[in-house]
Protein backbone atom coordinates (compact mmCIF):
# COMPACT_ATOMS: atom_id res chain seq x y z
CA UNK A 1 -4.24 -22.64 5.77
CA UNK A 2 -3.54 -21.80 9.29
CA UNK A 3 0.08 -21.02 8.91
CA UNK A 4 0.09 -17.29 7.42
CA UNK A 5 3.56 -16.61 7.20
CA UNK A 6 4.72 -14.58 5.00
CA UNK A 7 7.89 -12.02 4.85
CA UNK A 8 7.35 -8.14 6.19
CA UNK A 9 7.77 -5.51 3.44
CA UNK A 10 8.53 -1.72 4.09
CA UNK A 11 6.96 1.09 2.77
CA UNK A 12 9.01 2.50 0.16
CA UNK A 13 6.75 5.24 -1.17
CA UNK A 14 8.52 8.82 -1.12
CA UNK A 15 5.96 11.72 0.32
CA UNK A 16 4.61 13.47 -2.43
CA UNK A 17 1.92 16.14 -1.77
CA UNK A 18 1.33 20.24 -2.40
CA UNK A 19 2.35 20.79 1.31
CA UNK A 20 5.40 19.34 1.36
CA UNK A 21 6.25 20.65 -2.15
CA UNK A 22 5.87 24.50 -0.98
CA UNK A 23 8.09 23.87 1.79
CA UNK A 24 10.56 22.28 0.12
CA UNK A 25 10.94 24.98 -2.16
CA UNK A 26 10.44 27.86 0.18
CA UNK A 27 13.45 25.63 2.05
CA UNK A 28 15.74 26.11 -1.05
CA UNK A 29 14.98 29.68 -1.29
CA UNK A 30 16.00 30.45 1.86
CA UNK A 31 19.27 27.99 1.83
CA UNK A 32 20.31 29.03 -1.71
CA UNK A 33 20.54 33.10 -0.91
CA UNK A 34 22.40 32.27 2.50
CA UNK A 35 24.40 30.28 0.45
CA UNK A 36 24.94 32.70 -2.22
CA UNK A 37 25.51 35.23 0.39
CA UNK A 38 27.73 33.81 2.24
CA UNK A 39 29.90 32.99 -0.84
CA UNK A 40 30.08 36.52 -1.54
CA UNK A 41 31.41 37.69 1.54
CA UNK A 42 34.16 35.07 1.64
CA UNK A 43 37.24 36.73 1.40
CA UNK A 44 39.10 34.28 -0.50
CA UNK A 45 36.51 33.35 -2.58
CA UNK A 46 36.84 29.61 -2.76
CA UNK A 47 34.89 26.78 -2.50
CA UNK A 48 31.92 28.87 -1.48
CA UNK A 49 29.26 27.24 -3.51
CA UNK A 50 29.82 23.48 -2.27
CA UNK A 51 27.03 23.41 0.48
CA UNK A 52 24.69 23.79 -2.63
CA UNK A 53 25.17 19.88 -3.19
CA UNK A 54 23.49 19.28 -0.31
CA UNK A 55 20.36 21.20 -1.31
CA UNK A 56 20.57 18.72 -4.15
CA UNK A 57 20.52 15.67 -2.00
CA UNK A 58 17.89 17.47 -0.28
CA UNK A 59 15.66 16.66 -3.07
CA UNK A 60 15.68 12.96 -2.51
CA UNK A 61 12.64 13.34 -0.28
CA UNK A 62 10.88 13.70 -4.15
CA UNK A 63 10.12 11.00 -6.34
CA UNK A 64 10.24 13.59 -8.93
CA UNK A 65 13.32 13.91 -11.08
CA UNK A 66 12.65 17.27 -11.54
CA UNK A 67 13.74 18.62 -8.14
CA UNK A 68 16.66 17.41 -8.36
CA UNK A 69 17.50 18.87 -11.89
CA UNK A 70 16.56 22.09 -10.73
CA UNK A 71 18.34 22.27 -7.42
CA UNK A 72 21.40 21.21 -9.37
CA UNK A 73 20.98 23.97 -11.79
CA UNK A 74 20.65 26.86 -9.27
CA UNK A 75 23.28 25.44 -7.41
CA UNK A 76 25.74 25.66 -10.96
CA UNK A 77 23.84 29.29 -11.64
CA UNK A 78 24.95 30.86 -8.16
CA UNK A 79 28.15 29.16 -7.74
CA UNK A 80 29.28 30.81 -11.39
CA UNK A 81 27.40 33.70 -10.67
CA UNK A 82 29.18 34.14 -7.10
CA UNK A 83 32.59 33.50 -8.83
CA UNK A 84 32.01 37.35 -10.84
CA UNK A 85 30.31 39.27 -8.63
CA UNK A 86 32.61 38.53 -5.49
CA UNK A 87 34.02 41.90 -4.32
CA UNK A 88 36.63 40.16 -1.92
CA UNK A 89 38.78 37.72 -4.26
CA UNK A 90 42.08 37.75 -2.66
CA UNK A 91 43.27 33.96 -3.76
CA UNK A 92 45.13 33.59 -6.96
CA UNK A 93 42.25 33.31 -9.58
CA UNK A 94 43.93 29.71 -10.31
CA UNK A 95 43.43 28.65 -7.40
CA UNK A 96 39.37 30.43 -7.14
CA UNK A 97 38.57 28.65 -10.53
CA UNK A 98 39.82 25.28 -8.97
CA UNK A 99 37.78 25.37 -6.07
CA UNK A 100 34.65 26.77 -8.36
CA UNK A 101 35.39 23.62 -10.40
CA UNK A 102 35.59 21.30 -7.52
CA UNK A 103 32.51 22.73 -6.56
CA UNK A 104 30.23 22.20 -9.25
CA UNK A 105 32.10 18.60 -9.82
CA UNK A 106 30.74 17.96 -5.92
CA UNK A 107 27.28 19.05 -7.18
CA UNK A 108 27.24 16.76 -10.51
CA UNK A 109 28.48 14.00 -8.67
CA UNK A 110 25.90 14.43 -6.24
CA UNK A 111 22.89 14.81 -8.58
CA UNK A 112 23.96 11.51 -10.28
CA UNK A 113 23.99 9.86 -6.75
CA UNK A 114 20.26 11.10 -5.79
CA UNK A 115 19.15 10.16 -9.50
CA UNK A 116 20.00 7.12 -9.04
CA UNK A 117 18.71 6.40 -5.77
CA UNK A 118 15.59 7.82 -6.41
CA UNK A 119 15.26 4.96 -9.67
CA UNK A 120 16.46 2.59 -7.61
CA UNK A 121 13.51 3.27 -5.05
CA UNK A 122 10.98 3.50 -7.67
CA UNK A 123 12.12 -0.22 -8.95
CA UNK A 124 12.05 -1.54 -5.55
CA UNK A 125 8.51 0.19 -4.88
CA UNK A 126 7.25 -0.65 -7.95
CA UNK A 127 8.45 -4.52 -7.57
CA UNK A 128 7.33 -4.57 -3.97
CA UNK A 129 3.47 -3.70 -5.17
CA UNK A 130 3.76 -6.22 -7.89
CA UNK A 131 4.85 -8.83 -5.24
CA UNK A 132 1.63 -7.73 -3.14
CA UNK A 133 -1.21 -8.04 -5.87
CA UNK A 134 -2.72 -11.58 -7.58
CA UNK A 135 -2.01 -11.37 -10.94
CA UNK A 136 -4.96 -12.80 -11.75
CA UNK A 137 -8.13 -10.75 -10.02
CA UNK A 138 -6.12 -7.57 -9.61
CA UNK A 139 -6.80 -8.09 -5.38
CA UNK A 140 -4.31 -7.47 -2.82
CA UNK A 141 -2.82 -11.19 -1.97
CA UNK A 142 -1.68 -12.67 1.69
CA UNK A 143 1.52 -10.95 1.40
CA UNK A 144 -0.42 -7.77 1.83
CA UNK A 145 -2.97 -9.09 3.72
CA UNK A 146 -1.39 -9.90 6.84
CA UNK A 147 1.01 -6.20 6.44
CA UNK A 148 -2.01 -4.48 6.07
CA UNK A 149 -3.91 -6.13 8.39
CA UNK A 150 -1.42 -6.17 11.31
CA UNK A 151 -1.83 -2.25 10.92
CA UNK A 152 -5.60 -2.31 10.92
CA UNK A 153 -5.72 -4.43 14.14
CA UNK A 154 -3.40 -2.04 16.05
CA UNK A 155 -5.61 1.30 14.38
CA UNK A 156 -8.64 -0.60 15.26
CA UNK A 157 -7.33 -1.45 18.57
CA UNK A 158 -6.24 2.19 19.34
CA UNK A 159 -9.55 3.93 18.91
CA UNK A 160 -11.31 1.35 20.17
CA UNK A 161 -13.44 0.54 17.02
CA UNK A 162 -15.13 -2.55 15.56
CA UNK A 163 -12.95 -4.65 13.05
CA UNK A 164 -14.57 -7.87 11.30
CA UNK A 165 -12.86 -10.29 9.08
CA UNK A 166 -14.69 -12.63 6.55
CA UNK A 167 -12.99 -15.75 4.60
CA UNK A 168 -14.91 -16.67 1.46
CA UNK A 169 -14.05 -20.13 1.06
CA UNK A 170 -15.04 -21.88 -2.75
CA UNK A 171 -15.63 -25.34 -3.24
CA UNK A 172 -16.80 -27.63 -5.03
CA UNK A 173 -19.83 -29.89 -3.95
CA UNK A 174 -19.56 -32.33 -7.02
CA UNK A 175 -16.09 -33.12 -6.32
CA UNK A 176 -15.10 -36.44 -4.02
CA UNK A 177 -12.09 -35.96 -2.87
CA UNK A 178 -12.79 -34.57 0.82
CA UNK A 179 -9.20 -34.71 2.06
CA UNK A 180 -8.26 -31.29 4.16
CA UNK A 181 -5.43 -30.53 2.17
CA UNK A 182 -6.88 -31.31 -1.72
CA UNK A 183 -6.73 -28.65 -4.37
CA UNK A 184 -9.90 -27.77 -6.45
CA UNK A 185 -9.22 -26.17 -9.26
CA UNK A 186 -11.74 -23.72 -10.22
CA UNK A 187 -11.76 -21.89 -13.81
CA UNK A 188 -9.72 -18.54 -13.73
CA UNK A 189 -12.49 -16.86 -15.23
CA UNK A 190 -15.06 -17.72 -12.26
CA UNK A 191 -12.40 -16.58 -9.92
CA UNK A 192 -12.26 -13.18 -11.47
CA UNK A 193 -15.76 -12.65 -11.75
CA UNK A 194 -16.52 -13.86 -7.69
CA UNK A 195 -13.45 -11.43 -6.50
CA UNK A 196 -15.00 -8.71 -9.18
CA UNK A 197 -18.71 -9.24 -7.32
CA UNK A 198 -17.40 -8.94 -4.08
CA UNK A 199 -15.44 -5.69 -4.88
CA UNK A 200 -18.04 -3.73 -5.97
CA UNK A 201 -20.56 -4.56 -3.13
CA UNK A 202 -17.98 -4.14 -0.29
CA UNK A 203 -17.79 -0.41 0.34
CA UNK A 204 -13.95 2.19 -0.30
CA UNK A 205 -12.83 1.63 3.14
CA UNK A 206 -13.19 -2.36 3.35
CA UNK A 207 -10.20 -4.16 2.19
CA UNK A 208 -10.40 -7.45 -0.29
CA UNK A 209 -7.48 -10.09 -0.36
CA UNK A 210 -7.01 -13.25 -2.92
CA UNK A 211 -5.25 -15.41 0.11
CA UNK A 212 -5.21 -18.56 -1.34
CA UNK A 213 -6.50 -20.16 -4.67
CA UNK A 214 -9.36 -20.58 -4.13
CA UNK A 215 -9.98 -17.78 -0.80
CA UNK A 216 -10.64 -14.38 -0.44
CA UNK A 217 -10.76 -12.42 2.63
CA UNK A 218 -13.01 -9.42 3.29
CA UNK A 219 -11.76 -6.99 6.26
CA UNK A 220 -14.79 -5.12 6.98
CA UNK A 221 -13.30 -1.88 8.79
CA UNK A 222 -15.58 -0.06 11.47
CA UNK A 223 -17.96 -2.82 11.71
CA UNK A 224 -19.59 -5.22 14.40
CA UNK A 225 -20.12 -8.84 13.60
CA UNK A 226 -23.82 -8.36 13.17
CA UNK A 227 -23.41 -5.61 10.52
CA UNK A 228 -20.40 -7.84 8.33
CA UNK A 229 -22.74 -10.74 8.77
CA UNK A 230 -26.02 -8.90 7.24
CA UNK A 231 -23.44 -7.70 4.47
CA UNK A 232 -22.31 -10.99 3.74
CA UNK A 233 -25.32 -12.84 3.42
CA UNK A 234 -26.79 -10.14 0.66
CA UNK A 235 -23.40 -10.60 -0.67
CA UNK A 236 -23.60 -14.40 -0.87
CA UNK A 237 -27.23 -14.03 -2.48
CA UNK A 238 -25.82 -12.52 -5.14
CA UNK A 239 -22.61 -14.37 -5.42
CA UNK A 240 -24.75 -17.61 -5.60
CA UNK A 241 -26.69 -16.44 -8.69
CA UNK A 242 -23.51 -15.90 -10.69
CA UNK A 243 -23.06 -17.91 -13.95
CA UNK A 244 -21.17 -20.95 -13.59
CA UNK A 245 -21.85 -22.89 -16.85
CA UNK A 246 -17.82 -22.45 -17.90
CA UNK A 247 -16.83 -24.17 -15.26
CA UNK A 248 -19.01 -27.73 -15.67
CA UNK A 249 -18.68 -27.72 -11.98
CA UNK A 250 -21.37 -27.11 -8.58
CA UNK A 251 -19.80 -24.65 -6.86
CA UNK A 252 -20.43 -22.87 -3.51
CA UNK A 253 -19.02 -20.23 -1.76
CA UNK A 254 -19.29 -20.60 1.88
CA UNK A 255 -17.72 -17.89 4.35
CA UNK A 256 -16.78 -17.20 8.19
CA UNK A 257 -17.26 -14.09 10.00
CA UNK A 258 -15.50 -13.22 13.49
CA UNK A 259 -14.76 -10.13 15.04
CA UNK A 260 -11.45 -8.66 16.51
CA UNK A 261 -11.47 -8.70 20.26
CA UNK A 262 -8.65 -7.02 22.86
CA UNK A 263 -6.72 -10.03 22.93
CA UNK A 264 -5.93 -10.94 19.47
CA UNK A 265 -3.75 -10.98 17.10
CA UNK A 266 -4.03 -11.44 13.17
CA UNK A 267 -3.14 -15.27 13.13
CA UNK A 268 -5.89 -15.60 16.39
CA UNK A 269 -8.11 -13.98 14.43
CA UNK A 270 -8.06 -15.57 10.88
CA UNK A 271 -8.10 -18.68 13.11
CA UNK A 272 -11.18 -17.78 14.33
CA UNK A 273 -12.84 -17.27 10.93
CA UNK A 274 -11.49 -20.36 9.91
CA UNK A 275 -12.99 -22.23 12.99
CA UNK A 276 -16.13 -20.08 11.69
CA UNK A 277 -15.94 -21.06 8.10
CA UNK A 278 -15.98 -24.89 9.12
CA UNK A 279 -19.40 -24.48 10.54
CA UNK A 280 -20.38 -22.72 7.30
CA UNK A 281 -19.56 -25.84 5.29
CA UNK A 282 -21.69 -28.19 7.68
CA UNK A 283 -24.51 -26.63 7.53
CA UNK A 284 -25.03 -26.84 3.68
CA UNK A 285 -23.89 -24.94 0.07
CA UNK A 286 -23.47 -20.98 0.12
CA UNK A 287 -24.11 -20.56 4.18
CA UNK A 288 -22.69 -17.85 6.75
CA UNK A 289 -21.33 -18.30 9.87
CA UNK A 290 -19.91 -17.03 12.60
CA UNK A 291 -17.75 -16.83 15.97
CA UNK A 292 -18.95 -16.21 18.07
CA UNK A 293 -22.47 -17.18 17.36
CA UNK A 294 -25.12 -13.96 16.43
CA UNK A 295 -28.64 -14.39 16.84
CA UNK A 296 -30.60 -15.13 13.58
CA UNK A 297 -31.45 -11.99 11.75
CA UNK A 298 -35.51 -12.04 9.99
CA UNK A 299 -34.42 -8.77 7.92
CA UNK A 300 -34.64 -9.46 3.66
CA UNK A 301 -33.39 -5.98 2.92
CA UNK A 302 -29.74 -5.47 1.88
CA UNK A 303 -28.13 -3.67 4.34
CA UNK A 304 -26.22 -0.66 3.97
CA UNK A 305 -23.06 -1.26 4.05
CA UNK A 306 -23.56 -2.65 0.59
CA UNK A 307 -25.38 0.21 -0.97
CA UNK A 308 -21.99 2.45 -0.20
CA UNK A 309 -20.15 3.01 -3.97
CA UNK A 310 -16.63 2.60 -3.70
CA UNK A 311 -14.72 5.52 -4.76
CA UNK A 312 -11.78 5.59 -7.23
């Protein structure tokens, strides 16, 4: 478990929002009457409407089909429309109409191309979030995990706010194999309800991650070691008291709290809650620990941070 490597992915989402919408379009106003313009003053009258292809491509900033459809229709509209109402033909109309036909050839090629592309992204996005999300419990996996959390720890970092990171470790205290590297296997269905538990107590801005079979990891955003400790012992409370009589097994979920400091980095720091975790499991069934060491808290009410609803 110490060696988190796993490959970088890239943000593939395309921008869409109300803001950029209204200047998008206010953008292909403006563009299309120059263009249309200008095409009317042209003295030969060829070719004019071309640039209107790249109002098209334009529209690849959209995941929407639709902006693309509709560029590529004004841009066929004027480019006709500037073809009758020209007042300065001078070119031999067979040469005008090939040039208007090149034109809106340029334009239909070019709306294929930025179709295309833009299903092409929305594969590639769409296989890239698969790829980042257990199949199983619906949580973010490590693949995510260590994107996500690289980001966090440079945010966090930045403005000079707290960042805590939990691992909640399950095992198994009736089984006797003790070797490091052995594989419980715990029922599926125990594993969905323990990640299902720990979503709904952690609060909208704390992340969850299935990192390993049988591990989750808690990233408790904005929040000292103290605080995520307090959280996770009223979480493990009620994560002990779950029903385990489908799995004919004695499990416990034991878990290690640190908290980022200046000099670390995400492997340093899962480390650390590893190194944390350990101690956990010596000292008994369902226990808490952390790194560094916080001084024992006497409170029995559930703290805060778990009585926030998650939104959405």
């Amino acid at each position: 478990m110490r060696s988190l490597i796993f490959p970088k992915i890239n943000s593939l989402k395309l921008p869409e929002n109300q803001h950029a919408n209204h200047i998008y379009w206010l953008f292909l106003s403006i563009c299309s009457v120059s263009i249309f313009l200008s095409d009317l003053c042209t003295p030969l009258g060829v070719a004019a409407g071309s640039p209107y292809a790249l109002l098209v491509f334009a529209s690849i900033r959209f995941k929407s089909n639709g902006s693309t459809y509709i560029t590529a229709a004004i841009g066929f509209l004027l480019t006709l429309t500037g073809l009758f109402l020209s007042p300065y033909i001078a070119a031999p109309m067979d040469v005008v109409l090939t040039n208007r036909i090149l034109a809106l050839l340029i334009i239909t090629i070019t709306t294929y191309m930025v179709l295309r592309i833009k299903k092409i992204n929305h594969e590639l996005y769409t296989l890239m979030s698969e790829t980042c999300v257990d199949p199983l419990t619906q949580c973010k996996n490590g693949r995510a995990f260590e994107e996500e959390t690289k980001i966090e720890i440079k945010r966090s970092k930045r403005y000079k706010r707290n960042l805590s990171l939990a691992i909640f470790d399950i095992t198994d205290s009736s089984n006797t194999n003790t070797a490091e590297n052995s594989v419980i296997h715990i029922d599926n269905q125990y594993i969905k309800t323990l990640s299902d538990e720990i979503r709904k107590s952690i609060r909208s801005s704390d992340q969850l991650y299935r990192v390993d079979l049988n591990r989750f990891v808690v990233v408790y955003v904005e929040t000292d070691i103290n605080k995520a400790k307090e959280a996770t012992e009223a979480l493990c409370k009620k994560v002990s008291q779950l029903d385990q009589h489908s799995t004919q097994q004695s499990l416990a979920v034991n878990v290690g709290i640190t908290m980022l400091n200046d000099k670390d980095h995400i492997r340093k720091l899962y480390n650390r809650a590893e190194d944390a975790l350990i101690i956990a499991k010596q000292n008994g069934k369902n226990r808490v620990a952390t790194l560094p060491e916080t001084s024992r808290s006497d409170k029995a009410h559930i703290p805060a941070i778990l009585c926030r609803p998650r939104s959405g």
